[in-house]
PDB file of N, CA and C in Angstrom:
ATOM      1  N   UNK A   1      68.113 107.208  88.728  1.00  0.00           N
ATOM      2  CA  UNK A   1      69.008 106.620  89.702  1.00  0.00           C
ATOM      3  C   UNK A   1      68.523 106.883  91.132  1.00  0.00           C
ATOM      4  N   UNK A   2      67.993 108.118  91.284  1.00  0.00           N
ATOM      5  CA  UNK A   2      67.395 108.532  92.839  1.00  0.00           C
ATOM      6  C   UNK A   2      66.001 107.637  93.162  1.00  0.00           C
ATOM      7  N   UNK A   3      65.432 107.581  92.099  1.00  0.00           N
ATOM      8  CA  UNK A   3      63.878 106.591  92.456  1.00  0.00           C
ATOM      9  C   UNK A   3      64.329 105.294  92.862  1.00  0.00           C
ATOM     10  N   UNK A   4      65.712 104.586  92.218  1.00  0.00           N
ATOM     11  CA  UNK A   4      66.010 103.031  92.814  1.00  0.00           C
ATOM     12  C   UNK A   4      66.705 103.639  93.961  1.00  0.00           C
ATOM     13  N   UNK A   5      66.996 104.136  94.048  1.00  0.00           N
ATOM     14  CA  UNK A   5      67.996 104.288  95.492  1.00  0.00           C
ATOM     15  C   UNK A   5      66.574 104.066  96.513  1.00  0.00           C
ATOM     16  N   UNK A   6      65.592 105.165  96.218  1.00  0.00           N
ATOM     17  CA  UNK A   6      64.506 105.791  97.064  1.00  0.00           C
ATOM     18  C   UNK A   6      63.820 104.576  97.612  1.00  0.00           C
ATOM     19  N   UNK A   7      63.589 103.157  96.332  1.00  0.00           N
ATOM     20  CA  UNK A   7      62.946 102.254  96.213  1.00  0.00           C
ATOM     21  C   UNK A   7      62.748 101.113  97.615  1.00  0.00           C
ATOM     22  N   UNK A   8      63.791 100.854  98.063  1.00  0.00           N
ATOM     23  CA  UNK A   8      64.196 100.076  99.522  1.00  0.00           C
ATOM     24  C   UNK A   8      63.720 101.349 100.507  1.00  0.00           C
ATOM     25  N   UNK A   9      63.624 102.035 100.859  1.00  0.00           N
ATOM     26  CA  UNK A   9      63.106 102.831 101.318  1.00  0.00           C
ATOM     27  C   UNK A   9      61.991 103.636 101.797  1.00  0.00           C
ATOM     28  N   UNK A  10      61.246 103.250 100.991  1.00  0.00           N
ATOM     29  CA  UNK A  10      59.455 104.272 100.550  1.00  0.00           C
ATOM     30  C   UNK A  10      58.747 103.131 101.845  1.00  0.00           C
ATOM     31  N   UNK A  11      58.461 101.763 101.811  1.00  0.00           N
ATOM     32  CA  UNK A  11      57.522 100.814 102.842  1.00  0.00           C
ATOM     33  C   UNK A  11      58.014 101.483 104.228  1.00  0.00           C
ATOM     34  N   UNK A  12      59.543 102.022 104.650  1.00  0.00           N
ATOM     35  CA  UNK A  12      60.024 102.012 106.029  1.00  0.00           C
ATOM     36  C   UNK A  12      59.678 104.055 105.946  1.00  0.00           C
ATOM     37  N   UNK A  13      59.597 104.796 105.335  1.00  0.00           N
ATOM     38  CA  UNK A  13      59.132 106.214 105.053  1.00  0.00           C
ATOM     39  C   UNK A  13      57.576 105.995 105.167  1.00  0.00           C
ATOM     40  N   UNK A  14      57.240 105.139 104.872  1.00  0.00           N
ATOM     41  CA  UNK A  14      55.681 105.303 104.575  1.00  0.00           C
ATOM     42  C   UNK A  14      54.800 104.992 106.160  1.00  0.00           C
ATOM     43  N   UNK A  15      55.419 104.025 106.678  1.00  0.00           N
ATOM     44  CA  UNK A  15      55.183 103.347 108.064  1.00  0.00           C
ATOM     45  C   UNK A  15      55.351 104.368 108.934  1.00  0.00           C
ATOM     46  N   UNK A  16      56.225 105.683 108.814  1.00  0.00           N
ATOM     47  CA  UNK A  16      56.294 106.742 109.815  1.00  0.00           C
ATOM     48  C   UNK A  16      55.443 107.649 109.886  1.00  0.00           C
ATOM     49  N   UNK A  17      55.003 107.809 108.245  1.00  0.00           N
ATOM     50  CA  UNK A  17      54.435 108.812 107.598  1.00  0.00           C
ATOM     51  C   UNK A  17      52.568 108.305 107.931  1.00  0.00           C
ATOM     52  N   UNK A  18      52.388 107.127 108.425  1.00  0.00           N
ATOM     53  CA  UNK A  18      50.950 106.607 108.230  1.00  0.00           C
ATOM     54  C   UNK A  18      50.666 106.725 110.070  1.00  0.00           C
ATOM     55  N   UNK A  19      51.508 106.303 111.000  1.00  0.00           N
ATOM     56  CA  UNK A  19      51.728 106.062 112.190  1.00  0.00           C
ATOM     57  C   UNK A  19      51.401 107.485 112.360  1.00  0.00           C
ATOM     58  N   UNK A  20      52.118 108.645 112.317  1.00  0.00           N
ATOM     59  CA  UNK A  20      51.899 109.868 112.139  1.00  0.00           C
ATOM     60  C   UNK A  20      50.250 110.359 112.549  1.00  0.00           C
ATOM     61  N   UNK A  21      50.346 110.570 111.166  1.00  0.00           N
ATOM     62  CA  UNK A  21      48.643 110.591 110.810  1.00  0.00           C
ATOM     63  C   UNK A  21      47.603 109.377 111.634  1.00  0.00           C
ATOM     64  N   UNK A  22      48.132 108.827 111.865  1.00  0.00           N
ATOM     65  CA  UNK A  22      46.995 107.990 112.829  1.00  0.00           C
ATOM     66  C   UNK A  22      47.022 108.878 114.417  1.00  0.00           C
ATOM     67  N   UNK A  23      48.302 108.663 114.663  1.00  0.00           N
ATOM     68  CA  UNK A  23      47.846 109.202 116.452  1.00  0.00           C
ATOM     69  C   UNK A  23      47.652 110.821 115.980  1.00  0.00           C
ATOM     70  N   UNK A  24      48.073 111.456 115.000  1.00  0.00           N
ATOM     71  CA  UNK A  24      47.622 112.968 114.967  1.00  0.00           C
ATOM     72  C   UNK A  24      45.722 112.591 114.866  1.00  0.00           C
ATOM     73  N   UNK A  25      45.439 111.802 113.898  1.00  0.00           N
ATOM     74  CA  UNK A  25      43.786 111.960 114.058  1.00  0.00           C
ATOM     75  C   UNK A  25      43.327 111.027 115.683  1.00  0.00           C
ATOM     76  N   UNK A  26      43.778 110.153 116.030  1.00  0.00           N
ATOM     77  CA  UNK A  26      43.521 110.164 117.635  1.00  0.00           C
ATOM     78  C   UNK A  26      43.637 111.309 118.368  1.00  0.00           C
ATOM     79  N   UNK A  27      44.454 111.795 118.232  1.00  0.00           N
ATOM     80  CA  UNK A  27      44.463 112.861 119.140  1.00  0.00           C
ATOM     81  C   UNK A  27      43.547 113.784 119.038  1.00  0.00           C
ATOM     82  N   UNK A  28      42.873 114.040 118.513  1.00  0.00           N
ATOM     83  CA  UNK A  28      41.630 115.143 118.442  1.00  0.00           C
ATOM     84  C   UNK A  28      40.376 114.301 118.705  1.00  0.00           C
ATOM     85  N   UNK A  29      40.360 113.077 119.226  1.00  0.00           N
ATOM     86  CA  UNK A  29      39.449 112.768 120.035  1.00  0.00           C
ATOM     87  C   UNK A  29      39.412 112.367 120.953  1.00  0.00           C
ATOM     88  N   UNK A  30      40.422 112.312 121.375  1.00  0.00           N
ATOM     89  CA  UNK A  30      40.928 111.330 123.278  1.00  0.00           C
ATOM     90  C   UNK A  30      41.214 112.836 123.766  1.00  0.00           C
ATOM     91  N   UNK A  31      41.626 113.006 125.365  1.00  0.00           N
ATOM     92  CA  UNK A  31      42.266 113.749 126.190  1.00  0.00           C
ATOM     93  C   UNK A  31      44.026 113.760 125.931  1.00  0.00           C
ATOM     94  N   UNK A  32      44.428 115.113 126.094  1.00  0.00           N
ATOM     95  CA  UNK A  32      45.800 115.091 126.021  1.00  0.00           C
ATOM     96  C   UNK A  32      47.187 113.671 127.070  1.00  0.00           C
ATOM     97  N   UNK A  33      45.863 113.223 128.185  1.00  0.00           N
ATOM     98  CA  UNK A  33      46.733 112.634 128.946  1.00  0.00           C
ATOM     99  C   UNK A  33      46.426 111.220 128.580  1.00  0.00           C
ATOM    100  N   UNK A  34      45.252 111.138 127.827  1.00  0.00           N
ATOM    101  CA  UNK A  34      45.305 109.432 127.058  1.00  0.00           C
ATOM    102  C   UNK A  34      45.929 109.820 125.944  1.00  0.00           C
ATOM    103  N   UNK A  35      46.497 110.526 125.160  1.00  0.00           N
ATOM    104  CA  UNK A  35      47.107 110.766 123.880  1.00  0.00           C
ATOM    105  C   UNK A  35      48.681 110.149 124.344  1.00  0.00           C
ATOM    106  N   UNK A  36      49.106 110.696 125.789  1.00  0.00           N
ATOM    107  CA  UNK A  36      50.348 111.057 126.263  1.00  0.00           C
ATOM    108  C   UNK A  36      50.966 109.223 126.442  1.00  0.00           C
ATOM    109  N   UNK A  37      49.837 108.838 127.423  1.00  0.00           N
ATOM    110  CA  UNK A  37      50.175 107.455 128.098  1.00  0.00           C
ATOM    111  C   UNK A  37      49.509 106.653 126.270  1.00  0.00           C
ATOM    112  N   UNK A  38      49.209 106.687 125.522  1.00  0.00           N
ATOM    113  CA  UNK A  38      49.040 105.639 124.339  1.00  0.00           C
ATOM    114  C   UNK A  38      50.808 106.169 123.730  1.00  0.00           C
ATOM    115  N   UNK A  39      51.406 107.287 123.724  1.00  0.00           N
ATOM    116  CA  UNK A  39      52.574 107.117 122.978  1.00  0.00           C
ATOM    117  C   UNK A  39      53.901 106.698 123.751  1.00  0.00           C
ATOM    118  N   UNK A  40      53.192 106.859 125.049  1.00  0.00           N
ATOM    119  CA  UNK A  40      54.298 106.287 125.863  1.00  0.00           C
ATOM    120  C   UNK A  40      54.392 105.179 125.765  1.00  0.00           C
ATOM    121  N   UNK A  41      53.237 104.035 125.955  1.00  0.00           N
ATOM    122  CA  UNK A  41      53.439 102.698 125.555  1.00  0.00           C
ATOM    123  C   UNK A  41      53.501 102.168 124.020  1.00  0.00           C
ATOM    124  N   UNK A  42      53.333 102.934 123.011  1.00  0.00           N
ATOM    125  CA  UNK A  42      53.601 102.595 122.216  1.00  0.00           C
ATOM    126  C   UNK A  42      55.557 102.781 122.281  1.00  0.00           C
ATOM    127  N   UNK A  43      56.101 103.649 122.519  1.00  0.00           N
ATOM    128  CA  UNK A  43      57.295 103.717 122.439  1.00  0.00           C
ATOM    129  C   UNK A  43      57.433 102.681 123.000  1.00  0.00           C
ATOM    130  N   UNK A  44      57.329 102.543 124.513  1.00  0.00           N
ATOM    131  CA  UNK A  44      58.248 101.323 125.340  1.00  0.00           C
ATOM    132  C   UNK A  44      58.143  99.825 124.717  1.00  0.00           C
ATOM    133  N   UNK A  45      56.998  99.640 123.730  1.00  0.00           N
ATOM    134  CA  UNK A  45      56.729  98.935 122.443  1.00  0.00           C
ATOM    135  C   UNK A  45      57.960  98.842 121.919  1.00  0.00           C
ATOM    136  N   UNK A  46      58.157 100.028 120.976  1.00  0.00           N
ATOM    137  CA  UNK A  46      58.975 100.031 119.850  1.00  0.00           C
ATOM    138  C   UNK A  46      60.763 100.202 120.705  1.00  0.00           C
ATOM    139  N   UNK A  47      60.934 100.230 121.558  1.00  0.00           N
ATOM    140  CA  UNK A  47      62.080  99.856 122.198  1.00  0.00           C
ATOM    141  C   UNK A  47      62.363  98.646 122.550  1.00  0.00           C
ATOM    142  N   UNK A  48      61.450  98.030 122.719  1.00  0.00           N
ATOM    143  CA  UNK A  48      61.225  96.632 123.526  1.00  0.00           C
ATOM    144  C   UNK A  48      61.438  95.763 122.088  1.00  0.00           C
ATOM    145  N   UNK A  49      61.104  96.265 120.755  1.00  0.00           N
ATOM    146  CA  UNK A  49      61.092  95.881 119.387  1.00  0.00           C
ATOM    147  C   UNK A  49      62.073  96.180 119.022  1.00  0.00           C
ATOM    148  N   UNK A  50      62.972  97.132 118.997  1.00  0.00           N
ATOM    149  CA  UNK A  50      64.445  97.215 119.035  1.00  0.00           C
ATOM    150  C   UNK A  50      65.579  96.179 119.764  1.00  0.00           C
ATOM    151  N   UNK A  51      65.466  96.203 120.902  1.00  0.00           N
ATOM    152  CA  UNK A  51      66.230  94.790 121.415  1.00  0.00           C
ATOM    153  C   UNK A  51      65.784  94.044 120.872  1.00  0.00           C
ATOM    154  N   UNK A  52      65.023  93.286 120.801  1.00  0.00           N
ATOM    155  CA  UNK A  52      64.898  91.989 120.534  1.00  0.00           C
ATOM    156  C   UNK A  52      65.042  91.817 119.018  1.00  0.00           C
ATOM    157  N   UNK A  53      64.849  92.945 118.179  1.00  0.00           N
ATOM    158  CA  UNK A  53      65.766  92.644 116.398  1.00  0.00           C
ATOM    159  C   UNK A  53      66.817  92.806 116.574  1.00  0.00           C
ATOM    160  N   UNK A  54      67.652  93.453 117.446  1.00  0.00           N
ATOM    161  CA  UNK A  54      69.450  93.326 118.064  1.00  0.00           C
ATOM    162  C   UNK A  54      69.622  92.057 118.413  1.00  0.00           C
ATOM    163  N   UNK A  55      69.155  91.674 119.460  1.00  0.00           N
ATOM    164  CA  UNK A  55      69.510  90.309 120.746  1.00  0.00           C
ATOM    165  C   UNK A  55      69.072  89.419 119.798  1.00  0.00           C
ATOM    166  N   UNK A  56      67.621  89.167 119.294  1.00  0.00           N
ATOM    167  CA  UNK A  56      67.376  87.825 118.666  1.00  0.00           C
ATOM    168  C   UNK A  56      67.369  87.387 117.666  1.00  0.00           C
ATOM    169  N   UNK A  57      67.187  88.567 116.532  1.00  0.00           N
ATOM    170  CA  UNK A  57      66.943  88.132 115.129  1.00  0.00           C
ATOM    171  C   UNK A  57      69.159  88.426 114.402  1.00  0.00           C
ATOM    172  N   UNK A  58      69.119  89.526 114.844  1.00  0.00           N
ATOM    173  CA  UNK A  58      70.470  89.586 114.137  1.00  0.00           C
ATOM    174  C   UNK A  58      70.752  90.092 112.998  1.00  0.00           C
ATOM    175  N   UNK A  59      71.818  90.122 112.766  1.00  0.00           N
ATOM    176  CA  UNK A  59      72.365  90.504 111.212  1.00  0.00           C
ATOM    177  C   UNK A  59      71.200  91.168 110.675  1.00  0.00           C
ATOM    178  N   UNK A  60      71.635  91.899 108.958  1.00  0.00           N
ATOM    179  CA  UNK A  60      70.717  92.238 108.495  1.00  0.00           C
ATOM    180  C   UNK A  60      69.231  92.462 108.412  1.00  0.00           C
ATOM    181  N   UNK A  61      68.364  91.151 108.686  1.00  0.00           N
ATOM    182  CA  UNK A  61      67.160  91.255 108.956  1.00  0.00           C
ATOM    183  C   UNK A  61      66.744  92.287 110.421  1.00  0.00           C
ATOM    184  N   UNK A  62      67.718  92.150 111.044  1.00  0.00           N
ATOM    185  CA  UNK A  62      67.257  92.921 112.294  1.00  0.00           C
ATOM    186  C   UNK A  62      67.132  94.643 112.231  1.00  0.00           C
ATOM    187  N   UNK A  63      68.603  94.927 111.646  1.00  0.00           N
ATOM    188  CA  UNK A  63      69.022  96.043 111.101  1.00  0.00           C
ATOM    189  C   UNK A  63      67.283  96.223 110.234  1.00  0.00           C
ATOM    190  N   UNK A  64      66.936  95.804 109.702  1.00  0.00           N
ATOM    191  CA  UNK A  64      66.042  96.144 108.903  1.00  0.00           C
ATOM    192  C   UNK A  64      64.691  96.803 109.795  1.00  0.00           C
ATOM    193  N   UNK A  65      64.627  95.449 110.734  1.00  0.00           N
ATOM    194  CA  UNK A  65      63.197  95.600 111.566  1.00  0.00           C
ATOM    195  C   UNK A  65      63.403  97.048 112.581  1.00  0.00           C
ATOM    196  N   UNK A  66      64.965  97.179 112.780  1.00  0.00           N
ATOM    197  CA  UNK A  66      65.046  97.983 113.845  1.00  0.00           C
ATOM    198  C   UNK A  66      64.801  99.247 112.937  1.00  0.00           C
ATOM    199  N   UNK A  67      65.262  99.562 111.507  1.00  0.00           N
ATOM    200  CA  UNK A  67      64.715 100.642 111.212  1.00  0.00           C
ATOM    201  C   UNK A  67      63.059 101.105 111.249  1.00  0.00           C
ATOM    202  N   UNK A  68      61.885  99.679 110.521  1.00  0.00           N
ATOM    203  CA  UNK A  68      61.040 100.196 110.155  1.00  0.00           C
ATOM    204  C   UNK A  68      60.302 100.329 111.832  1.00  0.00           C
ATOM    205  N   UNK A  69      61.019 100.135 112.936  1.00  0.00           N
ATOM    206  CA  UNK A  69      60.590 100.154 114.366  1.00  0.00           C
ATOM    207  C   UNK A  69      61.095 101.960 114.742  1.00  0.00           C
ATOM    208  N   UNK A  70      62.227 102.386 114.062  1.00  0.00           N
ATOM    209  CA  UNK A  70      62.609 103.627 114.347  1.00  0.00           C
ATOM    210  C   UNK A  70      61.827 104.323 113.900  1.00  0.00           C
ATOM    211  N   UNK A  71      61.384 104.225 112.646  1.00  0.00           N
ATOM    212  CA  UNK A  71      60.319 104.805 112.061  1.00  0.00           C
ATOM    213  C   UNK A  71      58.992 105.534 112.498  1.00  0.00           C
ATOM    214  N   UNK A  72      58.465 103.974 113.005  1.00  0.00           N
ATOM    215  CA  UNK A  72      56.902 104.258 113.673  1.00  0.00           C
ATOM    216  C   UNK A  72      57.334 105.021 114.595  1.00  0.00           C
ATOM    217  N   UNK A  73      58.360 105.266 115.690  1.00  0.00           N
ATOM    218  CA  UNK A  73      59.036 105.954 116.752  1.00  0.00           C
ATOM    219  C   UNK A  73      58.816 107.132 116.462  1.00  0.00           C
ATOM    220  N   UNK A  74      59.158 107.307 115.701  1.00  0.00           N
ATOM    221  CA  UNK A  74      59.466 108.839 114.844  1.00  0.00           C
ATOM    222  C   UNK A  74      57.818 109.724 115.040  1.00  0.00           C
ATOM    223  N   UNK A  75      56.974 108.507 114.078  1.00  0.00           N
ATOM    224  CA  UNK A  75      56.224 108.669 113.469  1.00  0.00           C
ATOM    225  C   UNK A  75      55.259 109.041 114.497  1.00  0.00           C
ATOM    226  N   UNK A  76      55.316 108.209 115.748  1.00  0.00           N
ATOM    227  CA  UNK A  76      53.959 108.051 117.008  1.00  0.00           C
ATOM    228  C   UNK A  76      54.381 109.598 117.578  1.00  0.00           C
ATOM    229  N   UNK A  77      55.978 109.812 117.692  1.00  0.00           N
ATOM    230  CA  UNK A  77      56.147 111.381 118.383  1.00  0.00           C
ATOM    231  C   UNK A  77      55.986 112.223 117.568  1.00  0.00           C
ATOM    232  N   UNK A  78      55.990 112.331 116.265  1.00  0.00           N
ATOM    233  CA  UNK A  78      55.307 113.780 115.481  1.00  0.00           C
ATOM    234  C   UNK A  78      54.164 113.358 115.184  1.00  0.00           C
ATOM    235  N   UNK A  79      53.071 112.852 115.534  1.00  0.00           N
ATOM    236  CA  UNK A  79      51.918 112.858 115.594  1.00  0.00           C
ATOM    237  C   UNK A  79      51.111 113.336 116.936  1.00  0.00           C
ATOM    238  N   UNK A  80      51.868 113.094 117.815  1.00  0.00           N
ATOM    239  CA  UNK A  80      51.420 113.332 119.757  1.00  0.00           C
ATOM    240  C   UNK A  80      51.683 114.946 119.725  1.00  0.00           C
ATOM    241  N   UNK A  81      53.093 115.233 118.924  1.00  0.00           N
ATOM    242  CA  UNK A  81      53.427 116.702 119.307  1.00  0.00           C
ATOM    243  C   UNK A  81      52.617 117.827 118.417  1.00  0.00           C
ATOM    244  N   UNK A  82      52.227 117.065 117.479  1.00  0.00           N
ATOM    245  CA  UNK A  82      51.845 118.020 116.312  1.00  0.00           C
ATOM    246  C   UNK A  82      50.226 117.588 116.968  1.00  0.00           C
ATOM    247  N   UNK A  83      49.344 117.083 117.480  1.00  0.00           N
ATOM    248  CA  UNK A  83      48.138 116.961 117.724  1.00  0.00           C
ATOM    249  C   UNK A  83      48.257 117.359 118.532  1.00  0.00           C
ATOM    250  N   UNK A  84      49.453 117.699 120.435  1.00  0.00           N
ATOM    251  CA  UNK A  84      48.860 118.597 121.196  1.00  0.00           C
ATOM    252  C   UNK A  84      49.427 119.885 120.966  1.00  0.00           C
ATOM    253  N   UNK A  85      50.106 120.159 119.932  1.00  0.00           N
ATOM    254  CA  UNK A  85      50.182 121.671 119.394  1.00  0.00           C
ATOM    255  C   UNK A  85      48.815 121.757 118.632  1.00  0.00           C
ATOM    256  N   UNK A  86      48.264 121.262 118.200  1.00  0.00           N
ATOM    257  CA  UNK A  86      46.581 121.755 116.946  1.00  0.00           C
ATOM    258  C   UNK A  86      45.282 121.751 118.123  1.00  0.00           C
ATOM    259  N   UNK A  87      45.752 120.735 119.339  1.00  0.00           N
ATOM    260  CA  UNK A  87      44.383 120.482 120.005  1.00  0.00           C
ATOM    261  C   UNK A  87      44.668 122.231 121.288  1.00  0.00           C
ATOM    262  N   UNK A  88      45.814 122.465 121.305  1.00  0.00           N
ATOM    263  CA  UNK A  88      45.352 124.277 121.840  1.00  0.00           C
ATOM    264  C   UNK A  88      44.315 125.171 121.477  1.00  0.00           C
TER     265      UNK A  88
END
C-alpha cells in the first residue's frame, strides 16, 4: 500500500534528489561566488515557474508543476549549501 501511495511521487523526489547532486558536483569546480549567483538565478527561475503554474496553467496541472518546481528549489539549495560546506 506504501509503494502505490509512494508511486505519484518518486519523478517529483527524484528531480530534487538529481538537481541536488548536480550543483553539489558544480560546485567543486566553479568559485563559491559563481556557485552563489548560478543558485540565485536558478531560484528566481523556479519562482518565476511558480507564478506562472498559479496565474496561467491552473487547477491541478499547476499544483503539480508547482510541486516538481518546489522540488528542484529544494534540491538547487541543498546542493549550494552542502558543496560550500565540503568545498572548506
Amino acid at each position: 500500500m506504501d509503494a502505490l501511495m509512494l508511486e505519484g511521487w518518486t519523478p517529483i523526489l527524484l528531480i530534487g534528489i538529481v538537481v541536488a547532486f548536480i550543483i553539489f558536483f558544480i560546485s567543486r569546480k566553479i568559485s563559491r561566488k559563481a556557485l552563489f549567483l548560478i543558485s540565485i538565478v536558478l531560484s528566481l527561475i523556479c519562482v518565476g515557474i511558480v507564478i506562472y503554474s498559479r496565474e496561467a496553467v491552473g487547477g491541478w496541472e499547476g499544483i503539480g508543476l508547482a510541486f516538481v518546481t518546489f522540488s528542484g528549489f529544494l534540491g538547487i539549495w541543498v546542493g549550494t549549501i552542502s558543496g560550500m560546506i565540503i568545498k572548506k
